[in-house]
PDB file of N, CA and C in Angstrom:
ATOM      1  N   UNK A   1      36.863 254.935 -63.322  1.00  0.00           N
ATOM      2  CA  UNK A   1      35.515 254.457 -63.542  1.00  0.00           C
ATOM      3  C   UNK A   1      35.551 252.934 -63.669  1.00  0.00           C
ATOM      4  N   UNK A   2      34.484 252.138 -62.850  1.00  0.00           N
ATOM      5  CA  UNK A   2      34.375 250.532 -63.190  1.00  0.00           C
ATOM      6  C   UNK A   2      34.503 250.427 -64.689  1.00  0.00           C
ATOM      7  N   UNK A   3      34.955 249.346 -64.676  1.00  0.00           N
ATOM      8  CA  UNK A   3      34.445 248.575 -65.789  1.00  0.00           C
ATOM      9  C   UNK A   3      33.159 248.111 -66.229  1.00  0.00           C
ATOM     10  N   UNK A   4      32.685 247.405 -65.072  1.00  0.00           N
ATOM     11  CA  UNK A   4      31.553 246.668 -64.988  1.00  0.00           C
ATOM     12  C   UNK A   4      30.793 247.007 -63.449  1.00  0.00           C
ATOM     13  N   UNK A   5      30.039 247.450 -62.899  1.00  0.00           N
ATOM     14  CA  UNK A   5      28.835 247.514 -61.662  1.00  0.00           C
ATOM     15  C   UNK A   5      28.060 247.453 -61.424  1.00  0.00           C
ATOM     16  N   UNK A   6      27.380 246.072 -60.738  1.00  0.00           N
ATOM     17  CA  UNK A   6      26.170 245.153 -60.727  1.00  0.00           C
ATOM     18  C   UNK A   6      25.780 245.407 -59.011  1.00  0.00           C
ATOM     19  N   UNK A   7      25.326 246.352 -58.989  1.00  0.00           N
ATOM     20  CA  UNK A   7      24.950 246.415 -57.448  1.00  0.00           C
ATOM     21  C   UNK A   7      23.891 245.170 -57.052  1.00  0.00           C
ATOM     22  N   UNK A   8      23.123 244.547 -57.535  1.00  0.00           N
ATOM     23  CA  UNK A   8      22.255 243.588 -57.238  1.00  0.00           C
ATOM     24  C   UNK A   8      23.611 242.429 -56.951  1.00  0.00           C
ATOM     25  N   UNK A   9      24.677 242.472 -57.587  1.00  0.00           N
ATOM     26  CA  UNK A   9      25.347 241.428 -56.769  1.00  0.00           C
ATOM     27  C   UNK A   9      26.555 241.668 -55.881  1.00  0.00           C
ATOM     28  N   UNK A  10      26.762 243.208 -55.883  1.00  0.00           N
ATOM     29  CA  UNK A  10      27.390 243.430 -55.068  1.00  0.00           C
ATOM     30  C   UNK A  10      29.047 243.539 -55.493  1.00  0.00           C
ATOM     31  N   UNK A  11      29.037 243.788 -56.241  1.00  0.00           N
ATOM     32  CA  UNK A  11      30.409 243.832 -57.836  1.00  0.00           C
ATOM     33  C   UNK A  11      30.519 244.678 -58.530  1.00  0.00           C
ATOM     34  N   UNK A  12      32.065 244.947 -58.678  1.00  0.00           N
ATOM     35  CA  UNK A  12      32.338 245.922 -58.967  1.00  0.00           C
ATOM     36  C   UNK A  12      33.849 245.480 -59.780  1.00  0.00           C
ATOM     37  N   UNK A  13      33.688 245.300 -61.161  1.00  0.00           N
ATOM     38  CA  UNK A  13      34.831 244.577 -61.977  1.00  0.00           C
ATOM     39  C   UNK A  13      35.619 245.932 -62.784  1.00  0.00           C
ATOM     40  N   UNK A  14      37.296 245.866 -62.259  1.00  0.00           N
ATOM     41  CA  UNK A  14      38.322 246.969 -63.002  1.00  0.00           C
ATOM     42  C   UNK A  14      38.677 245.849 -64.249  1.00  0.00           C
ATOM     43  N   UNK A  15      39.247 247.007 -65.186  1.00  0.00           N
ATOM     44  CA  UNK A  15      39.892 245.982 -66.555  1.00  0.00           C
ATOM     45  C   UNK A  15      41.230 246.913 -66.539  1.00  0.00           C
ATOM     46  N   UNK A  16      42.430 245.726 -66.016  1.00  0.00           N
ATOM     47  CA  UNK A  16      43.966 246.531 -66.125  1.00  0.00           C
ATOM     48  C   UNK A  16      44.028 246.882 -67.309  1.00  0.00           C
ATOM     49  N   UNK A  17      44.843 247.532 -68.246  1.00  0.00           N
ATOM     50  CA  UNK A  17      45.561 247.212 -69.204  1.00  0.00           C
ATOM     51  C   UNK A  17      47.570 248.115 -68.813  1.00  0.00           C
ATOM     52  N   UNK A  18      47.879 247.101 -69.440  1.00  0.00           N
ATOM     53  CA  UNK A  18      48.982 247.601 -69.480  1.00  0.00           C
ATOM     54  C   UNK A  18      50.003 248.151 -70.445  1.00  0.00           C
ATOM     55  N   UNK A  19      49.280 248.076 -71.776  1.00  0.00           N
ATOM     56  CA  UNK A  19      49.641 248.022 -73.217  1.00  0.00           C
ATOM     57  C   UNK A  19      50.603 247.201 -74.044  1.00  0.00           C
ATOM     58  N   UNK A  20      50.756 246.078 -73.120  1.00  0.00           N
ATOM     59  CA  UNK A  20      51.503 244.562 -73.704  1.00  0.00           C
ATOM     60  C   UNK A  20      50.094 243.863 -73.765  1.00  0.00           C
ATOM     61  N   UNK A  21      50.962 243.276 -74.911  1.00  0.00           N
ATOM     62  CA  UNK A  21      49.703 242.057 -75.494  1.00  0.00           C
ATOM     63  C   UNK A  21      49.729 240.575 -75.190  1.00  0.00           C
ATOM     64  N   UNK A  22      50.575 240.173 -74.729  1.00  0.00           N
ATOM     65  CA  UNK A  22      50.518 238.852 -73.840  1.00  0.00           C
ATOM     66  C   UNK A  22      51.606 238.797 -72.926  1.00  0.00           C
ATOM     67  N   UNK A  23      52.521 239.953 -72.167  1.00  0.00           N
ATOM     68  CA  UNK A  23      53.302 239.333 -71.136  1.00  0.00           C
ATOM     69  C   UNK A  23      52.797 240.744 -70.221  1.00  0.00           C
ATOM     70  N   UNK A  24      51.892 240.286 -69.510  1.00  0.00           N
ATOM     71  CA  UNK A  24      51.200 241.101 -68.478  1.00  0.00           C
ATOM     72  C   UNK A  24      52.109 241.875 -67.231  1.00  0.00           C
ATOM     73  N   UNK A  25      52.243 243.168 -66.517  1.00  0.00           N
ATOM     74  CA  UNK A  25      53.157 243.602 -65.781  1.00  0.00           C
ATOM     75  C   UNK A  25      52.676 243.420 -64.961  1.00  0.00           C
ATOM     76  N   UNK A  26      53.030 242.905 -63.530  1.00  0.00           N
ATOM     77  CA  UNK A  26      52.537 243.079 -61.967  1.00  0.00           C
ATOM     78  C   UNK A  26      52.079 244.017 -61.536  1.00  0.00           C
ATOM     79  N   UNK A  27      50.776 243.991 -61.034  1.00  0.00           N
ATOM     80  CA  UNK A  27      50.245 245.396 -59.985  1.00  0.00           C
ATOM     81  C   UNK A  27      50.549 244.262 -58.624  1.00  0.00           C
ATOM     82  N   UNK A  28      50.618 245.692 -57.809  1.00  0.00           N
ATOM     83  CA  UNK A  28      50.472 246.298 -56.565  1.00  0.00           C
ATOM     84  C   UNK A  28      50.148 247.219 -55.958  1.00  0.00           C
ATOM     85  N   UNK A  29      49.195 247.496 -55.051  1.00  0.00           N
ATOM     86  CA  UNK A  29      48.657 248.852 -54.556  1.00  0.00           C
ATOM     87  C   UNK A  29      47.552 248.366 -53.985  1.00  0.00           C
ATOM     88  N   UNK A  30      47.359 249.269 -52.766  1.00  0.00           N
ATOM     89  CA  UNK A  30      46.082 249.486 -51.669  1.00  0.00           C
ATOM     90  C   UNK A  30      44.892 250.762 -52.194  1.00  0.00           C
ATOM     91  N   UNK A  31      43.929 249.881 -52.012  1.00  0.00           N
ATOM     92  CA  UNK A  31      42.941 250.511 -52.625  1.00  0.00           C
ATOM     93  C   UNK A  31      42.236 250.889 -51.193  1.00  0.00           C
ATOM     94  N   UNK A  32      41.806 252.395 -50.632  1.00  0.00           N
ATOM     95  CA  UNK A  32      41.376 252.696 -49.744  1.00  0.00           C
ATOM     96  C   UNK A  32      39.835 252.761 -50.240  1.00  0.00           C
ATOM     97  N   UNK A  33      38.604 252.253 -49.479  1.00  0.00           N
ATOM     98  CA  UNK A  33      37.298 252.813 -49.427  1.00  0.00           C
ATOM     99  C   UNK A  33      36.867 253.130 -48.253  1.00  0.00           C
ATOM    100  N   UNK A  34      36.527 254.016 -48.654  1.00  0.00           N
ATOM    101  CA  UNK A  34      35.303 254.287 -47.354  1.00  0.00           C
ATOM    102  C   UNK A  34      33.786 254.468 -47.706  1.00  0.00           C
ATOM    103  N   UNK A  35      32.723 254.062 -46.919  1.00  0.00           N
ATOM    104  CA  UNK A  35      31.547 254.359 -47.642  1.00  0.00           C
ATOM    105  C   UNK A  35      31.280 255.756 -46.878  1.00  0.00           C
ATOM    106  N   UNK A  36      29.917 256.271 -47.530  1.00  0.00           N
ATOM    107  CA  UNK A  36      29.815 257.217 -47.215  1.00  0.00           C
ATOM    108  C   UNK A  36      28.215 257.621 -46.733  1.00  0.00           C
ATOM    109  N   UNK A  37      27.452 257.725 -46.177  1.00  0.00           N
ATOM    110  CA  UNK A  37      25.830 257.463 -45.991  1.00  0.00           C
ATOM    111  C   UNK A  37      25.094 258.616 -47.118  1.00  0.00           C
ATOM    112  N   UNK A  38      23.617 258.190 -47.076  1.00  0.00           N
ATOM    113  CA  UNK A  38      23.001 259.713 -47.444  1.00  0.00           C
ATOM    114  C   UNK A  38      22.895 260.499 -46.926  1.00  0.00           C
ATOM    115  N   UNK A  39      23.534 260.516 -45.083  1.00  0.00           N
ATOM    116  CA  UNK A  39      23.494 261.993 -44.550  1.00  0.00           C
ATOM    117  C   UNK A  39      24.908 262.846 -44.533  1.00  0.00           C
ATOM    118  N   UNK A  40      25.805 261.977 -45.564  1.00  0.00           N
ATOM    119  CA  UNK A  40      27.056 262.344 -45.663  1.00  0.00           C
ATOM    120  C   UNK A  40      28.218 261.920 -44.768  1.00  0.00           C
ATOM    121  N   UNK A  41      27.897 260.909 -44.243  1.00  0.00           N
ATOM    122  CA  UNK A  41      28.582 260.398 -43.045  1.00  0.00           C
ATOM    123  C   UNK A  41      29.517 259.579 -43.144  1.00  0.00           C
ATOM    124  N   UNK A  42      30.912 259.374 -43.440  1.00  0.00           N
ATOM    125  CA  UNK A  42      31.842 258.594 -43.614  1.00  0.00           C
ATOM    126  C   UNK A  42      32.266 257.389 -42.758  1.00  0.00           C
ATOM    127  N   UNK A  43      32.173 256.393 -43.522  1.00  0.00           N
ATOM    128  CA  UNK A  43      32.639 255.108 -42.744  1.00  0.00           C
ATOM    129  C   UNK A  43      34.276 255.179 -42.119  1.00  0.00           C
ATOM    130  N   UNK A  44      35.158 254.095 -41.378  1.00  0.00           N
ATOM    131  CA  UNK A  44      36.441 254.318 -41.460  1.00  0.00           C
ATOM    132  C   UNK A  44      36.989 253.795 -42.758  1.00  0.00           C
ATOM    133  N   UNK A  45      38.288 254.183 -42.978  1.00  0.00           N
ATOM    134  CA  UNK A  45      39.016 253.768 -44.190  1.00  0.00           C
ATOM    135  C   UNK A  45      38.666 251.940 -44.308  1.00  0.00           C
ATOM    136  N   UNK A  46      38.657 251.526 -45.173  1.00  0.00           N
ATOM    137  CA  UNK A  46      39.041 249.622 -45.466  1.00  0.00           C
ATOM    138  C   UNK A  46      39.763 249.616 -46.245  1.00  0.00           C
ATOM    139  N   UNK A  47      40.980 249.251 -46.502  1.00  0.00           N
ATOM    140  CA  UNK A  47      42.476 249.154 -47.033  1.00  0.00           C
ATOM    141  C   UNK A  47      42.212 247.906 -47.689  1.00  0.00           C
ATOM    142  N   UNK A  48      42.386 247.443 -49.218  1.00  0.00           N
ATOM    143  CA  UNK A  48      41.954 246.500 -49.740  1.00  0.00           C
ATOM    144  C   UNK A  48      43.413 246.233 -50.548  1.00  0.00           C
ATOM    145  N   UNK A  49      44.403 245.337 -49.962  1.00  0.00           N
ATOM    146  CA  UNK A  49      44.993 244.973 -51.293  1.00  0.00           C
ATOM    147  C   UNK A  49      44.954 244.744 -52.637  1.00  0.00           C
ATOM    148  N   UNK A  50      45.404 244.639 -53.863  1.00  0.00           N
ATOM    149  CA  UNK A  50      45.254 244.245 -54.852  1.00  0.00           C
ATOM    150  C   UNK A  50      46.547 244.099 -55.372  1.00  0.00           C
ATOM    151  N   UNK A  51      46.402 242.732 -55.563  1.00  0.00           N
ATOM    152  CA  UNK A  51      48.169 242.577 -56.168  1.00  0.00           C
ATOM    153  C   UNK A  51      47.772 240.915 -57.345  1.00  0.00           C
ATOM    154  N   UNK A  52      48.766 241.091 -58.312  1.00  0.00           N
ATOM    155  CA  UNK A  52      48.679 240.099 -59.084  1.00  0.00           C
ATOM    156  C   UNK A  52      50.319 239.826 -59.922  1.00  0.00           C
ATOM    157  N   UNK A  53      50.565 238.688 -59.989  1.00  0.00           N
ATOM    158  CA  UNK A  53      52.219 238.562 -60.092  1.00  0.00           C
ATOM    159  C   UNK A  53      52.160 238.722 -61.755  1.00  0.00           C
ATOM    160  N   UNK A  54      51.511 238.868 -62.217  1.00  0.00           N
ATOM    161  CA  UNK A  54      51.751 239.706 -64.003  1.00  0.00           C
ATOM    162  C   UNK A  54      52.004 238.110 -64.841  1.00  0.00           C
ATOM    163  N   UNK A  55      52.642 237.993 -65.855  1.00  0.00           N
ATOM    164  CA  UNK A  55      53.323 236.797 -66.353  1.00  0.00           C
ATOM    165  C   UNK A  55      52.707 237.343 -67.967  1.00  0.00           C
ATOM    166  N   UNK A  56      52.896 235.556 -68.656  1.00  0.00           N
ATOM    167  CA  UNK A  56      52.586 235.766 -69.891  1.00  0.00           C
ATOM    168  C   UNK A  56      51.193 235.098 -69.845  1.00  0.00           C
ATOM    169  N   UNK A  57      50.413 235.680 -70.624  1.00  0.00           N
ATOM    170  CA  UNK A  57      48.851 234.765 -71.148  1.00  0.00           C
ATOM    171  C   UNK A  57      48.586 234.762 -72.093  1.00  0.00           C
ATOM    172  N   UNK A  58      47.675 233.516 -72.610  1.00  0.00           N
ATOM    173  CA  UNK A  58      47.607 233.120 -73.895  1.00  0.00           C
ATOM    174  C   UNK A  58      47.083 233.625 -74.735  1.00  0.00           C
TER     175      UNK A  58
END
């Protein structure tokens, strides 16, 4: 489930957690969407990276 989804702007905000409190772990992974119509009609896949190199934050 989003975090946050503001269809008027077109956003759609995840909240990682990783259960460290300031030295964050790296994701990686492909996020597949497809849309889908109201007559049930599937778009093709869109393969969306998401990657972030982790570290420490303040």
């Amino acid at each position: 489930m989003p975090s946050r989804y503001s269809p008027s702007e077109n956003l759609m905000s995840f909240i990682w957690l990783d259960g460290s409190y300031n030295n964050q772990e790296k994701i990686d992974f492909v996020l597949q969407i497809i849309a889908v119509s109201p007559e049930g009609r599937e778009s093709e896949p869109f393969h969306l990276r998401i990657k972030h190199a982790g570290g420490k934050s303040n």
